[in-house]
PDB file of N, CA and C in Angstrom:
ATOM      1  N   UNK A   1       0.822  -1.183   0.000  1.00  0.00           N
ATOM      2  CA  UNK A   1       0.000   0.000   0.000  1.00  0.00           C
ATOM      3  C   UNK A   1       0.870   1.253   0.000  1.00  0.00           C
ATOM      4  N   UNK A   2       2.009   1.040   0.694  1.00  0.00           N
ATOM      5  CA  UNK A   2       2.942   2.694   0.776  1.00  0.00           C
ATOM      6  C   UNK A   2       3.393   2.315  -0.659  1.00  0.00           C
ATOM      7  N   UNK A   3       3.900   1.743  -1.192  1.00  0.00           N
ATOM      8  CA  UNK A   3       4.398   1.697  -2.509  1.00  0.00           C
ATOM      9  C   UNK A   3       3.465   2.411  -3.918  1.00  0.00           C
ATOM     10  N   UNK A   4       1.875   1.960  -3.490  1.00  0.00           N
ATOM     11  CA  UNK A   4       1.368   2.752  -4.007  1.00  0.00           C
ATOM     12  C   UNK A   4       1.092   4.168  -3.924  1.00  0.00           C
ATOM     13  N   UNK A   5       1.240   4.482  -2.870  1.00  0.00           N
ATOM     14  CA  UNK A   5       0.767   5.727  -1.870  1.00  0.00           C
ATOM     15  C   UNK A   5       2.195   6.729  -2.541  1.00  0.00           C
ATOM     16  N   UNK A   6       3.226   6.429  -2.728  1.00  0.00           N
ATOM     17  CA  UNK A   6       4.486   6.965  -3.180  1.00  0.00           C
ATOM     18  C   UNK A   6       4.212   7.367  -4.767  1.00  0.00           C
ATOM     19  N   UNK A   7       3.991   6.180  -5.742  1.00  0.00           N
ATOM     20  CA  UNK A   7       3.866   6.587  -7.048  1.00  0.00           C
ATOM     21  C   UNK A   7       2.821   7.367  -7.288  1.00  0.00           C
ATOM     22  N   UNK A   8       1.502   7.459  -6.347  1.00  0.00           N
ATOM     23  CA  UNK A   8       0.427   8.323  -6.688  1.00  0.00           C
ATOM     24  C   UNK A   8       1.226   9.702  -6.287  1.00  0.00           C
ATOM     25  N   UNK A   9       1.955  10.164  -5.717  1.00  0.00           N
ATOM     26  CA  UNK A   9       2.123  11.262  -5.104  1.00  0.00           C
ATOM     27  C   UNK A   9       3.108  11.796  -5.879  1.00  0.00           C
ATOM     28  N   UNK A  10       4.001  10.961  -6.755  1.00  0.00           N
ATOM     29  CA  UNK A  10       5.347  10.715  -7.450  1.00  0.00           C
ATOM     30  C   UNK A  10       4.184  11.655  -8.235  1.00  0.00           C
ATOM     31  N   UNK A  11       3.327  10.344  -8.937  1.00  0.00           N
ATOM     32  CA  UNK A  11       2.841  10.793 -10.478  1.00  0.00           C
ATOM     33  C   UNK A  11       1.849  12.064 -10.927  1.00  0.00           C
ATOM     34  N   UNK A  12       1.359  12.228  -9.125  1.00  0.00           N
ATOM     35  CA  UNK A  12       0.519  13.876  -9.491  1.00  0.00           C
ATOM     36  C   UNK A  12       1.568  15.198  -8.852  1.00  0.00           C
ATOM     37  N   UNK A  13       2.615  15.100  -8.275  1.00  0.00           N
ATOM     38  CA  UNK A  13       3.684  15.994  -8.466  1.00  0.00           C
ATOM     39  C   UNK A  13       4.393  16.240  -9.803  1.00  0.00           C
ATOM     40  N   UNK A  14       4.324  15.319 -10.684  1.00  0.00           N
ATOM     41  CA  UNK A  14       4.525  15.450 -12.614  1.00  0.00           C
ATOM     42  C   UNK A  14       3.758  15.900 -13.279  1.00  0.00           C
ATOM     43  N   UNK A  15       1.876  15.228 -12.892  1.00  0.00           N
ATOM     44  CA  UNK A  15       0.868  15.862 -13.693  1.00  0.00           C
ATOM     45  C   UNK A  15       1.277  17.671 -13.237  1.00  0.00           C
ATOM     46  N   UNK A  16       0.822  17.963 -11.685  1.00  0.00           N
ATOM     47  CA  UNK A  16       1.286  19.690 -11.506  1.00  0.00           C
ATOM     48  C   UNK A  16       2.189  20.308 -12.382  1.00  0.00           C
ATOM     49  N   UNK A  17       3.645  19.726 -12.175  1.00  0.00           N
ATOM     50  CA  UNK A  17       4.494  20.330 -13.446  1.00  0.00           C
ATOM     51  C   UNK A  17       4.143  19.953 -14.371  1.00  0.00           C
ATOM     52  N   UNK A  18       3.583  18.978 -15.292  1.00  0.00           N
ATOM     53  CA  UNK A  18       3.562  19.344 -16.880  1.00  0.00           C
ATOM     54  C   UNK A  18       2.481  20.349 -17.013  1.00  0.00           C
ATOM     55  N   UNK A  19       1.582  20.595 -15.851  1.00  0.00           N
ATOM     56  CA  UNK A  19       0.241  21.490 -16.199  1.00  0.00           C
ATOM     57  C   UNK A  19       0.143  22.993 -15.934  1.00  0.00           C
ATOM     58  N   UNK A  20       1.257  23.211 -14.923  1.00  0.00           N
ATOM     59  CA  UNK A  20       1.703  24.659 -14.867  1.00  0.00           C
ATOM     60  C   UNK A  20       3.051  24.855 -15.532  1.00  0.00           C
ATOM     61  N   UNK A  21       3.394  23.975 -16.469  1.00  0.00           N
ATOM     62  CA  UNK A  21       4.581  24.405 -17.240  1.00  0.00           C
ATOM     63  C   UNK A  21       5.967  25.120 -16.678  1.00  0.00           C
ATOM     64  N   UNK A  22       6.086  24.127 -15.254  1.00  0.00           N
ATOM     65  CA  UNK A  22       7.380  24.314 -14.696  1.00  0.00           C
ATOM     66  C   UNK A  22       8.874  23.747 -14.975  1.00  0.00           C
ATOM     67  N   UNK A  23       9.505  24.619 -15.440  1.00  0.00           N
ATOM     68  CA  UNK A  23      11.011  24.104 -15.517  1.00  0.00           C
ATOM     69  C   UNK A  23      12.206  24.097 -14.547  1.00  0.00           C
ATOM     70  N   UNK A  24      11.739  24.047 -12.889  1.00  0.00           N
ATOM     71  CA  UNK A  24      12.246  24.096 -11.591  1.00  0.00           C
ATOM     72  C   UNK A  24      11.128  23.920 -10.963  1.00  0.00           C
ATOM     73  N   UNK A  25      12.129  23.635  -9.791  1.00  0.00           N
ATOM     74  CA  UNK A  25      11.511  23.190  -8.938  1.00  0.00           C
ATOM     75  C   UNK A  25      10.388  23.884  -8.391  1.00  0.00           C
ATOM     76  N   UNK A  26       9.742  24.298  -8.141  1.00  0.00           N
ATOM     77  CA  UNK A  26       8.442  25.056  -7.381  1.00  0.00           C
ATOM     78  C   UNK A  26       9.392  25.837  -5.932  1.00  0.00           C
ATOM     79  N   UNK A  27       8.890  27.135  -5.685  1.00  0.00           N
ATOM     80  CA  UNK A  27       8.977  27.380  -4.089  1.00  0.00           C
ATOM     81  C   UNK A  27       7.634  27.277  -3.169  1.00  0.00           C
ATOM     82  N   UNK A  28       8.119  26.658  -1.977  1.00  0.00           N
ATOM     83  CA  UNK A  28       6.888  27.018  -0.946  1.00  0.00           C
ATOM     84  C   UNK A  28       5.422  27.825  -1.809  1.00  0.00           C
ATOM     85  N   UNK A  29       5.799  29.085  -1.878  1.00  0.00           N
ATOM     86  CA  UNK A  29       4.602  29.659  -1.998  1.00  0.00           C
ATOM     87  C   UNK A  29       3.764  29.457  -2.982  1.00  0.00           C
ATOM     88  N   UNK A  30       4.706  28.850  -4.110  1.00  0.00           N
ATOM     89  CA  UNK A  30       4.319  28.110  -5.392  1.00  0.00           C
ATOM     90  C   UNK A  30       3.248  26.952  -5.055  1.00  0.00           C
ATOM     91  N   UNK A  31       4.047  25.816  -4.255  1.00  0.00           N
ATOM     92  CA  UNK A  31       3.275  24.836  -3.844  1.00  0.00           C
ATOM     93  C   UNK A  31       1.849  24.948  -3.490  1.00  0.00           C
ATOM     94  N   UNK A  32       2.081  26.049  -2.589  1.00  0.00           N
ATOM     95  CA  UNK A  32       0.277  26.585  -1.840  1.00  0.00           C
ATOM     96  C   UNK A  32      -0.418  26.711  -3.085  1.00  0.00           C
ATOM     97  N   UNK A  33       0.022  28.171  -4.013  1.00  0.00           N
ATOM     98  CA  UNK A  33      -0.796  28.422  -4.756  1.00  0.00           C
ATOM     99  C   UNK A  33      -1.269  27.092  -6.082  1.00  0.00           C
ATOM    100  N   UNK A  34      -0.237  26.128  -6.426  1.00  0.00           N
ATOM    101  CA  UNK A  34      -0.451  25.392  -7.386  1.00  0.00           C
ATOM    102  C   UNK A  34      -1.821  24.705  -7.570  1.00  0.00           C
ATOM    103  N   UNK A  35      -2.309  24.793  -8.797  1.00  0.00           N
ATOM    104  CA  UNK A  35      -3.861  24.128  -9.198  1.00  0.00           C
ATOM    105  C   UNK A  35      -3.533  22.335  -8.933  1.00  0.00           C
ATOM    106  N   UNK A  36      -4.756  22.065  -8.351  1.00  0.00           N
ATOM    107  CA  UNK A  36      -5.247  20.552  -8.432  1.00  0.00           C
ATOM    108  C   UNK A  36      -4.875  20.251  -9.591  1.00  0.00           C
ATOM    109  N   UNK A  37      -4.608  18.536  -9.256  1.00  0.00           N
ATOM    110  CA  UNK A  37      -4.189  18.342 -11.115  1.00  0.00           C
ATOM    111  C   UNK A  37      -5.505  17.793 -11.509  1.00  0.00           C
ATOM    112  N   UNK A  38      -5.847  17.900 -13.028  1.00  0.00           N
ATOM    113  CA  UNK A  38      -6.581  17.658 -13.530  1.00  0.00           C
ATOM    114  C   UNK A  38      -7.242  16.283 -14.062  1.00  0.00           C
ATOM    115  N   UNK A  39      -8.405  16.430 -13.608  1.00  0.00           N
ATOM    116  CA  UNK A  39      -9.410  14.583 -14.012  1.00  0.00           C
ATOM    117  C   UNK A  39      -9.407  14.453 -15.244  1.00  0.00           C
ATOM    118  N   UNK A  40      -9.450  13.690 -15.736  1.00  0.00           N
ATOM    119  CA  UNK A  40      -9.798  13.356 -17.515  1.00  0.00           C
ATOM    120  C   UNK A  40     -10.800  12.527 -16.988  1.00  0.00           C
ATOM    121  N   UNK A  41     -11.663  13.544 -17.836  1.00  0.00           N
ATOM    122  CA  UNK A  41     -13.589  12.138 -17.773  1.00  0.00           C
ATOM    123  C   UNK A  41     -13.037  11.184 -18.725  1.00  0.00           C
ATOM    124  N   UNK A  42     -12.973  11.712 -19.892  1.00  0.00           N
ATOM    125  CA  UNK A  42     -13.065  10.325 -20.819  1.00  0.00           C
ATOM    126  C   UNK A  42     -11.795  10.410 -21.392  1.00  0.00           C
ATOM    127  N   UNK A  43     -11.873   9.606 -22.631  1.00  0.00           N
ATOM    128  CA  UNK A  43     -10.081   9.610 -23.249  1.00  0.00           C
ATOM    129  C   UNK A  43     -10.150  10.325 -24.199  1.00  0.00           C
ATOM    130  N   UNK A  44      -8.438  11.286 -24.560  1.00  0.00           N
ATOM    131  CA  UNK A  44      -8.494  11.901 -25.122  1.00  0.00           C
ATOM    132  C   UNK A  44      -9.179  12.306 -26.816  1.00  0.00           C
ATOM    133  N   UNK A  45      -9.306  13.366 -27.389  1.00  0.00           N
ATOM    134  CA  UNK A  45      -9.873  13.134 -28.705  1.00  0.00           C
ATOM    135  C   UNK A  45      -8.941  12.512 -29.605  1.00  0.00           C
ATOM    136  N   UNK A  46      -9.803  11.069 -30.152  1.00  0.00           N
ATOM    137  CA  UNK A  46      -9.206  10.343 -31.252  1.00  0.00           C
ATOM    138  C   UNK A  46      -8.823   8.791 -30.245  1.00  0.00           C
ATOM    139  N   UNK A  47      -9.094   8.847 -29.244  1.00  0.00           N
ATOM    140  CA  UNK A  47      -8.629   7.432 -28.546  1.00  0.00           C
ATOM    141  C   UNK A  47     -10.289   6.889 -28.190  1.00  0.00           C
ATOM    142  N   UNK A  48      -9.876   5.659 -27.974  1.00  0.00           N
ATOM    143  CA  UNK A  48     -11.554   4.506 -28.034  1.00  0.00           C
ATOM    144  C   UNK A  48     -11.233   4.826 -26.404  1.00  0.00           C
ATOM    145  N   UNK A  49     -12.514   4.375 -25.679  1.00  0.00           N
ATOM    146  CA  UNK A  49     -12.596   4.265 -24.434  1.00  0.00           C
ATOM    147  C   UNK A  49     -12.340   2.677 -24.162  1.00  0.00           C
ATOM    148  N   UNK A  50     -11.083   2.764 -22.341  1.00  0.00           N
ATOM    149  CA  UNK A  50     -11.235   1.835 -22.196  1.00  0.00           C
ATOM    150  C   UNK A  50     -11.699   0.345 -21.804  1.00  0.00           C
ATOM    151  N   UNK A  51     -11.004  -0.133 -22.206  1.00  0.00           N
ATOM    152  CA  UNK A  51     -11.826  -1.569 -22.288  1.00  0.00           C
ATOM    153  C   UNK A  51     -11.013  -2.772 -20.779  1.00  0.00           C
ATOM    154  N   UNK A  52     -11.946  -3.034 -19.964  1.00  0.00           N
ATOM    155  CA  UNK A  52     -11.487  -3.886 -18.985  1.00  0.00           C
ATOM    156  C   UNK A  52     -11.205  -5.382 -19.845  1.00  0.00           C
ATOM    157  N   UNK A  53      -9.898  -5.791 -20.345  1.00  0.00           N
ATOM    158  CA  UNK A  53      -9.991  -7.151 -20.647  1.00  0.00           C
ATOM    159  C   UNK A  53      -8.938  -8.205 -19.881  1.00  0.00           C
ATOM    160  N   UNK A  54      -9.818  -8.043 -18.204  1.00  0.00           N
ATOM    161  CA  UNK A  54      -9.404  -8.706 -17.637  1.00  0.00           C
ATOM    162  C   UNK A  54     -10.795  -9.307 -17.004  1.00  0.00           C
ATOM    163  N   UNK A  55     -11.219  -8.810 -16.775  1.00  0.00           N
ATOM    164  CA  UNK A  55     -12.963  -9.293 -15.834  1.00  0.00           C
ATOM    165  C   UNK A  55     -12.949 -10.195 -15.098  1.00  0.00           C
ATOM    166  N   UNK A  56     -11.928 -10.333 -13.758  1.00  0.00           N
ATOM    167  CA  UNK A  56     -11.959 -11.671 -13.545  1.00  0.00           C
ATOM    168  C   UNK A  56     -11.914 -11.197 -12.192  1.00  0.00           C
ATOM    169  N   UNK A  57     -12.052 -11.823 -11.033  1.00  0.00           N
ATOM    170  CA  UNK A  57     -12.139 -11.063  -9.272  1.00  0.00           C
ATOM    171  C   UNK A  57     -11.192 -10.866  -8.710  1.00  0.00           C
ATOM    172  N   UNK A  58     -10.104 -11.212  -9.240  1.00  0.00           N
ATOM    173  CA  UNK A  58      -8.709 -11.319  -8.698  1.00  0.00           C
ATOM    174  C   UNK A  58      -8.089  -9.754  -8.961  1.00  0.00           C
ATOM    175  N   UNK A  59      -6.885  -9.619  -8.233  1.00  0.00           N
ATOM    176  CA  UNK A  59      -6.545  -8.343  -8.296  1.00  0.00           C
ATOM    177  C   UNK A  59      -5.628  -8.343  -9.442  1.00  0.00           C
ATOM    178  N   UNK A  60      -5.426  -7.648 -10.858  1.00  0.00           N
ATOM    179  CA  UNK A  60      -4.402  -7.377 -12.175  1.00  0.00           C
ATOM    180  C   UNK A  60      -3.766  -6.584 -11.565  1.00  0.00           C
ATOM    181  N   UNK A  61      -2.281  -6.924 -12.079  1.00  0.00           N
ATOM    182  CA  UNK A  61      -0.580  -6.641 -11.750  1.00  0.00           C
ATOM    183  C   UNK A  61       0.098  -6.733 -12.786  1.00  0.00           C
ATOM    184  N   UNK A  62       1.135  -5.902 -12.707  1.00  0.00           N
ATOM    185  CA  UNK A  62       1.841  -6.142 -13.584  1.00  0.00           C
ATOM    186  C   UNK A  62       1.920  -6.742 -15.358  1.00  0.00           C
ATOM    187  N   UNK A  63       1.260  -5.298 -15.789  1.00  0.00           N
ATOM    188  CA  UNK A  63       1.011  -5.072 -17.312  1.00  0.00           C
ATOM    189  C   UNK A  63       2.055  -5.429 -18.042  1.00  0.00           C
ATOM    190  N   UNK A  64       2.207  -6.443 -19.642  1.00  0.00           N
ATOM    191  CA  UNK A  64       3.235  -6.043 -20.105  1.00  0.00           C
ATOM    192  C   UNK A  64       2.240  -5.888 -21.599  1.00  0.00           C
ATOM    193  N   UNK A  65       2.687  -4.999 -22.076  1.00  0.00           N
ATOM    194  CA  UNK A  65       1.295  -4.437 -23.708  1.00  0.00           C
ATOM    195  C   UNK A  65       2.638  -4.692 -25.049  1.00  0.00           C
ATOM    196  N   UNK A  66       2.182  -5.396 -26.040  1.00  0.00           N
ATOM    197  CA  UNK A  66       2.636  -5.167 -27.483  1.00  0.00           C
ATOM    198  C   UNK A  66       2.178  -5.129 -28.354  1.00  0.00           C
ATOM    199  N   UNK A  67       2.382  -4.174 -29.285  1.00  0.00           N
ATOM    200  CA  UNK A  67       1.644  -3.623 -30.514  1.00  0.00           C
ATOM    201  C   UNK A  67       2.550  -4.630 -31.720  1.00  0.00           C
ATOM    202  N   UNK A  68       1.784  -4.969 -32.858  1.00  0.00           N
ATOM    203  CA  UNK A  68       2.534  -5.511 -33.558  1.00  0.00           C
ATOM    204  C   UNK A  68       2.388  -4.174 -34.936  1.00  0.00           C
ATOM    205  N   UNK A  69       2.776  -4.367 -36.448  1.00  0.00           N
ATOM    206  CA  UNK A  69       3.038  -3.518 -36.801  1.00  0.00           C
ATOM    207  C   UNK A  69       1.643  -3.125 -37.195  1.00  0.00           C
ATOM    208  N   UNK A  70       0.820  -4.132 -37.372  1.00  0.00           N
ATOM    209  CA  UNK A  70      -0.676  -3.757 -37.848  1.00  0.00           C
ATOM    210  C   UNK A  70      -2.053  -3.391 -36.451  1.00  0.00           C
ATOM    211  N   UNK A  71      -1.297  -2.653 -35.072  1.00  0.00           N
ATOM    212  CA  UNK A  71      -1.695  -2.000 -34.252  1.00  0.00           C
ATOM    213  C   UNK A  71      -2.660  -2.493 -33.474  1.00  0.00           C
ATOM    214  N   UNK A  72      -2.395  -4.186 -33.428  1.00  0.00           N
ATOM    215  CA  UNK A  72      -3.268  -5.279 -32.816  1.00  0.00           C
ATOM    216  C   UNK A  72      -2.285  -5.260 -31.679  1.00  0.00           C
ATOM    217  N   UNK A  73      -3.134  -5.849 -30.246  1.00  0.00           N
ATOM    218  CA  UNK A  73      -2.376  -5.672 -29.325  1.00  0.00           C
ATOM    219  C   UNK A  73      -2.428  -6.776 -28.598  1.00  0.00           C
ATOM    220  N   UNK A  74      -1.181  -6.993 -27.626  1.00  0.00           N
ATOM    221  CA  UNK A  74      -0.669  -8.809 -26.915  1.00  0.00           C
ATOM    222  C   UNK A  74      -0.636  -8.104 -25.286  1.00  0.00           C
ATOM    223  N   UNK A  75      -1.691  -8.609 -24.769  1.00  0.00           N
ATOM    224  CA  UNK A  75      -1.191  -8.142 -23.534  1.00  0.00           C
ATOM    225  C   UNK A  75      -0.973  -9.281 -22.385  1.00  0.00           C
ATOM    226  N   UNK A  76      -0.204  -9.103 -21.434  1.00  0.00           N
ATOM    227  CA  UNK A  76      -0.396 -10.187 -20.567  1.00  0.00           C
ATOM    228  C   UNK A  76      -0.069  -9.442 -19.251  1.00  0.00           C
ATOM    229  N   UNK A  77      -0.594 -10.051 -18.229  1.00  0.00           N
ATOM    230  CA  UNK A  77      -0.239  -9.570 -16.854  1.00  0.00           C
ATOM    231  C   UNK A  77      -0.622 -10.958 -15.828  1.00  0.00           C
ATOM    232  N   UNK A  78      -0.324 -10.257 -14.258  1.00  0.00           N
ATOM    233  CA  UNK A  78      -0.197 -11.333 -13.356  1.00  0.00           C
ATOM    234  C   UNK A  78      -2.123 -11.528 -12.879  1.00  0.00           C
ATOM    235  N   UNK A  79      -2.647 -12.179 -12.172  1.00  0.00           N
ATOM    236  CA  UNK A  79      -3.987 -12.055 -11.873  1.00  0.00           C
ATOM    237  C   UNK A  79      -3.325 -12.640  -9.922  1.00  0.00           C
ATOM    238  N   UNK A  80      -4.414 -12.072  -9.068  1.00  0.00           N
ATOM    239  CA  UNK A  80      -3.881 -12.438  -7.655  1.00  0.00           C
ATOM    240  C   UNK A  80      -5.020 -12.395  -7.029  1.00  0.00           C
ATOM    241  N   UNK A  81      -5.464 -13.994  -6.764  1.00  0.00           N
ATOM    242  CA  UNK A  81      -6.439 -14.292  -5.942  1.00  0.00           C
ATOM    243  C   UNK A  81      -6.382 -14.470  -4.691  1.00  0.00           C
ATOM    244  N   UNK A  82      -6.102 -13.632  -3.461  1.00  0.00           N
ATOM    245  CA  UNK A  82      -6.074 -14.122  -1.926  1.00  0.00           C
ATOM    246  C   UNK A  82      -4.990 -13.185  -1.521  1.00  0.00           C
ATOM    247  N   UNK A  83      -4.201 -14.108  -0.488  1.00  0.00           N
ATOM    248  CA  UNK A  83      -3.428 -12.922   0.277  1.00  0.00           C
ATOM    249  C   UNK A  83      -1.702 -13.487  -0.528  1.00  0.00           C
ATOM    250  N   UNK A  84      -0.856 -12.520   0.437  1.00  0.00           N
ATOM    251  CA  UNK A  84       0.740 -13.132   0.560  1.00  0.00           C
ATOM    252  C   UNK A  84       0.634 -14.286   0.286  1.00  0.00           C
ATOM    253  N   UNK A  85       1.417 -15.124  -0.628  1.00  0.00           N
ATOM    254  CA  UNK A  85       2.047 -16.435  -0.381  1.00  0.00           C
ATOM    255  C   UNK A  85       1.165 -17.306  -1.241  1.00  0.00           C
ATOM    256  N   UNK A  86      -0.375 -16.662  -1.633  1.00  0.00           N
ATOM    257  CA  UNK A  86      -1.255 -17.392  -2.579  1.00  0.00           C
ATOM    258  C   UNK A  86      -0.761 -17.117  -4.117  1.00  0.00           C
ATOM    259  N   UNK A  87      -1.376 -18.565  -4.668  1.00  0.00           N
ATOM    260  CA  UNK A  87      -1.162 -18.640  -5.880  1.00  0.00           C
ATOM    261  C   UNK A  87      -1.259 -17.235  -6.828  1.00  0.00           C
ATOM    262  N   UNK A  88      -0.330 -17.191  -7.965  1.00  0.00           N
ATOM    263  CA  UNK A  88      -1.023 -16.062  -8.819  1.00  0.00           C
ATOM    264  C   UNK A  88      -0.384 -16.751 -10.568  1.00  0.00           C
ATOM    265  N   UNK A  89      -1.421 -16.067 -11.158  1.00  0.00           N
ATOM    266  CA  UNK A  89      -2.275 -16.767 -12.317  1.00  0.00           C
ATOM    267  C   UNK A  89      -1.481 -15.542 -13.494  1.00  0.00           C
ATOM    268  N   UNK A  90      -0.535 -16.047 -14.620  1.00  0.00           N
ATOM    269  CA  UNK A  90      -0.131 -15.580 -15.777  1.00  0.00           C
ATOM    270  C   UNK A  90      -1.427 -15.497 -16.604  1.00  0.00           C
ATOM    271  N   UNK A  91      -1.787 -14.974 -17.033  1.00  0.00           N
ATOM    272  CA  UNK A  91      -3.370 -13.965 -18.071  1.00  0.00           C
ATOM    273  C   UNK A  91      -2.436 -13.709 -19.408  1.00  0.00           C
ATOM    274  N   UNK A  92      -3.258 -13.891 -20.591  1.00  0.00           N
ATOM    275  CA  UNK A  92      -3.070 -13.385 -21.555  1.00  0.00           C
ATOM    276  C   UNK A  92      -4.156 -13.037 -22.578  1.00  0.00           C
ATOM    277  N   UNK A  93      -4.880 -11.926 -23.452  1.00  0.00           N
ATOM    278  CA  UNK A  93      -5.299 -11.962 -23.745  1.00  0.00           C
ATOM    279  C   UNK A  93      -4.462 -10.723 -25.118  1.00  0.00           C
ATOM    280  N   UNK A  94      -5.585 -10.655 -26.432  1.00  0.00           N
ATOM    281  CA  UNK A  94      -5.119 -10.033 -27.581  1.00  0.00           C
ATOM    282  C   UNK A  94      -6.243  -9.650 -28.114  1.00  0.00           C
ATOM    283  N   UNK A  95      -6.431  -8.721 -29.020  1.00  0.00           N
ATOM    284  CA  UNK A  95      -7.488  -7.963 -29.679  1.00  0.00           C
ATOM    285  C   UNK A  95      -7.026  -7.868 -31.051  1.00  0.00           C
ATOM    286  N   UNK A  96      -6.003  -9.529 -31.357  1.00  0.00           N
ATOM    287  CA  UNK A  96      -5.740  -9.633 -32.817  1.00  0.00           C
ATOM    288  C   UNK A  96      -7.299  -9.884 -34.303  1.00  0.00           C
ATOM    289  N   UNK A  97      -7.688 -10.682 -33.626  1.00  0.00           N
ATOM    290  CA  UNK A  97      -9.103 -10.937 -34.362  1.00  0.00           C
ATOM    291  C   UNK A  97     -10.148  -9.645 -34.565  1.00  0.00           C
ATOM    292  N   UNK A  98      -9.386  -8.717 -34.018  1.00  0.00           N
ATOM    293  CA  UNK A  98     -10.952  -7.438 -34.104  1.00  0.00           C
ATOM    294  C   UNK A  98     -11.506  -7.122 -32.811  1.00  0.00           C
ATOM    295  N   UNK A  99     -11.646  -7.698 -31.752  1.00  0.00           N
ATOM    296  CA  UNK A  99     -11.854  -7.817 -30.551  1.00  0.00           C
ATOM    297  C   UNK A  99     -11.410  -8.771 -29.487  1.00  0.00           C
ATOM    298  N   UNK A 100     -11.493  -7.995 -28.488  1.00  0.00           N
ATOM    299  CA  UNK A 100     -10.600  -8.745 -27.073  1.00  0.00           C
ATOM    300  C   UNK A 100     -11.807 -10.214 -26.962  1.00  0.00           C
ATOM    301  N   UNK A 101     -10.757 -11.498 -26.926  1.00  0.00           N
ATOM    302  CA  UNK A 101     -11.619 -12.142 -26.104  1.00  0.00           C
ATOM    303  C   UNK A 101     -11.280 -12.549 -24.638  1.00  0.00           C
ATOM    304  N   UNK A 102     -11.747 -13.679 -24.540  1.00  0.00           N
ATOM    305  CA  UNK A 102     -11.720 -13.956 -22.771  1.00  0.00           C
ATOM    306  C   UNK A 102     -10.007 -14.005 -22.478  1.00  0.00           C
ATOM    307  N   UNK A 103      -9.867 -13.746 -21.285  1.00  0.00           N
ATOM    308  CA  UNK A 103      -8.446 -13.860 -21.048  1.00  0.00           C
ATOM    309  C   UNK A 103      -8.065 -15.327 -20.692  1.00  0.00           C
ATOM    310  N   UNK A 104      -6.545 -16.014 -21.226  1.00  0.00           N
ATOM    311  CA  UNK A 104      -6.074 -17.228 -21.379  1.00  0.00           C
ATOM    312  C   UNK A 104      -5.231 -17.166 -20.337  1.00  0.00           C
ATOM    313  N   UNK A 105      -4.872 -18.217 -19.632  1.00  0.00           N
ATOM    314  CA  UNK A 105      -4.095 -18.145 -18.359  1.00  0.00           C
ATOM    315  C   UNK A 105      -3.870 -19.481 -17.781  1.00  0.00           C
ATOM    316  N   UNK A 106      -2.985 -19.820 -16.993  1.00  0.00           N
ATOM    317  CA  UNK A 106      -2.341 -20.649 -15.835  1.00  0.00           C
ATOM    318  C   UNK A 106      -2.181 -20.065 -14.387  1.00  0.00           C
TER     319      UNK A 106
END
């Protein structure tokens, strides 16, 4: 949980600078005044909305995504059913055929 708690804080201290267009560091008074970073409702113009193609109850980890040259995509990640020390399940699924199907796994 702190591991996450770090990259969220990592990754909206980056959104702030790319959104107030800082090239240093911020001072104090900067910090106060700096805007919330910004929500994206949906995805940007020209991108599909996304698609959960994992659907399964377990917790998804560790993404790895490949595009081949005709912009079909291979994805695979970990799946984690239970606590520490429980099994976890290699997933693979692709959206070579036109659409994602069910995810394949061990």
């Amino acid at each position: 949980m702190r591991k996450r708690l770090i990259i969220f804080i990592v990754a909206a201290s980056a959104a702030v600078l790319l959104l107030t267009g800082a090239t240093s560091a911020p001072t104090p008074q900067e910090v106060k005044a700096a805007p919330a970073a910004a929500v994206i409702v949906g995805p940007p113009s020209g991108w599909t909305a996304p698609v959960n193609i994992s659907s399964l109850s377990g917790d998804s980890e560790l993404p790895t995504l490949a595009v081949d040259d005709n912009g079909k995509a291979y994805v695979c990640w970990e799946e984690w059913y239970g606590g520490v020390g429980d099994p976890r399940s290699m997933l693979f699924n692709t959206n070579y055929s036109g659409s994602w199907g069910q995810p394949l796994g061990r």
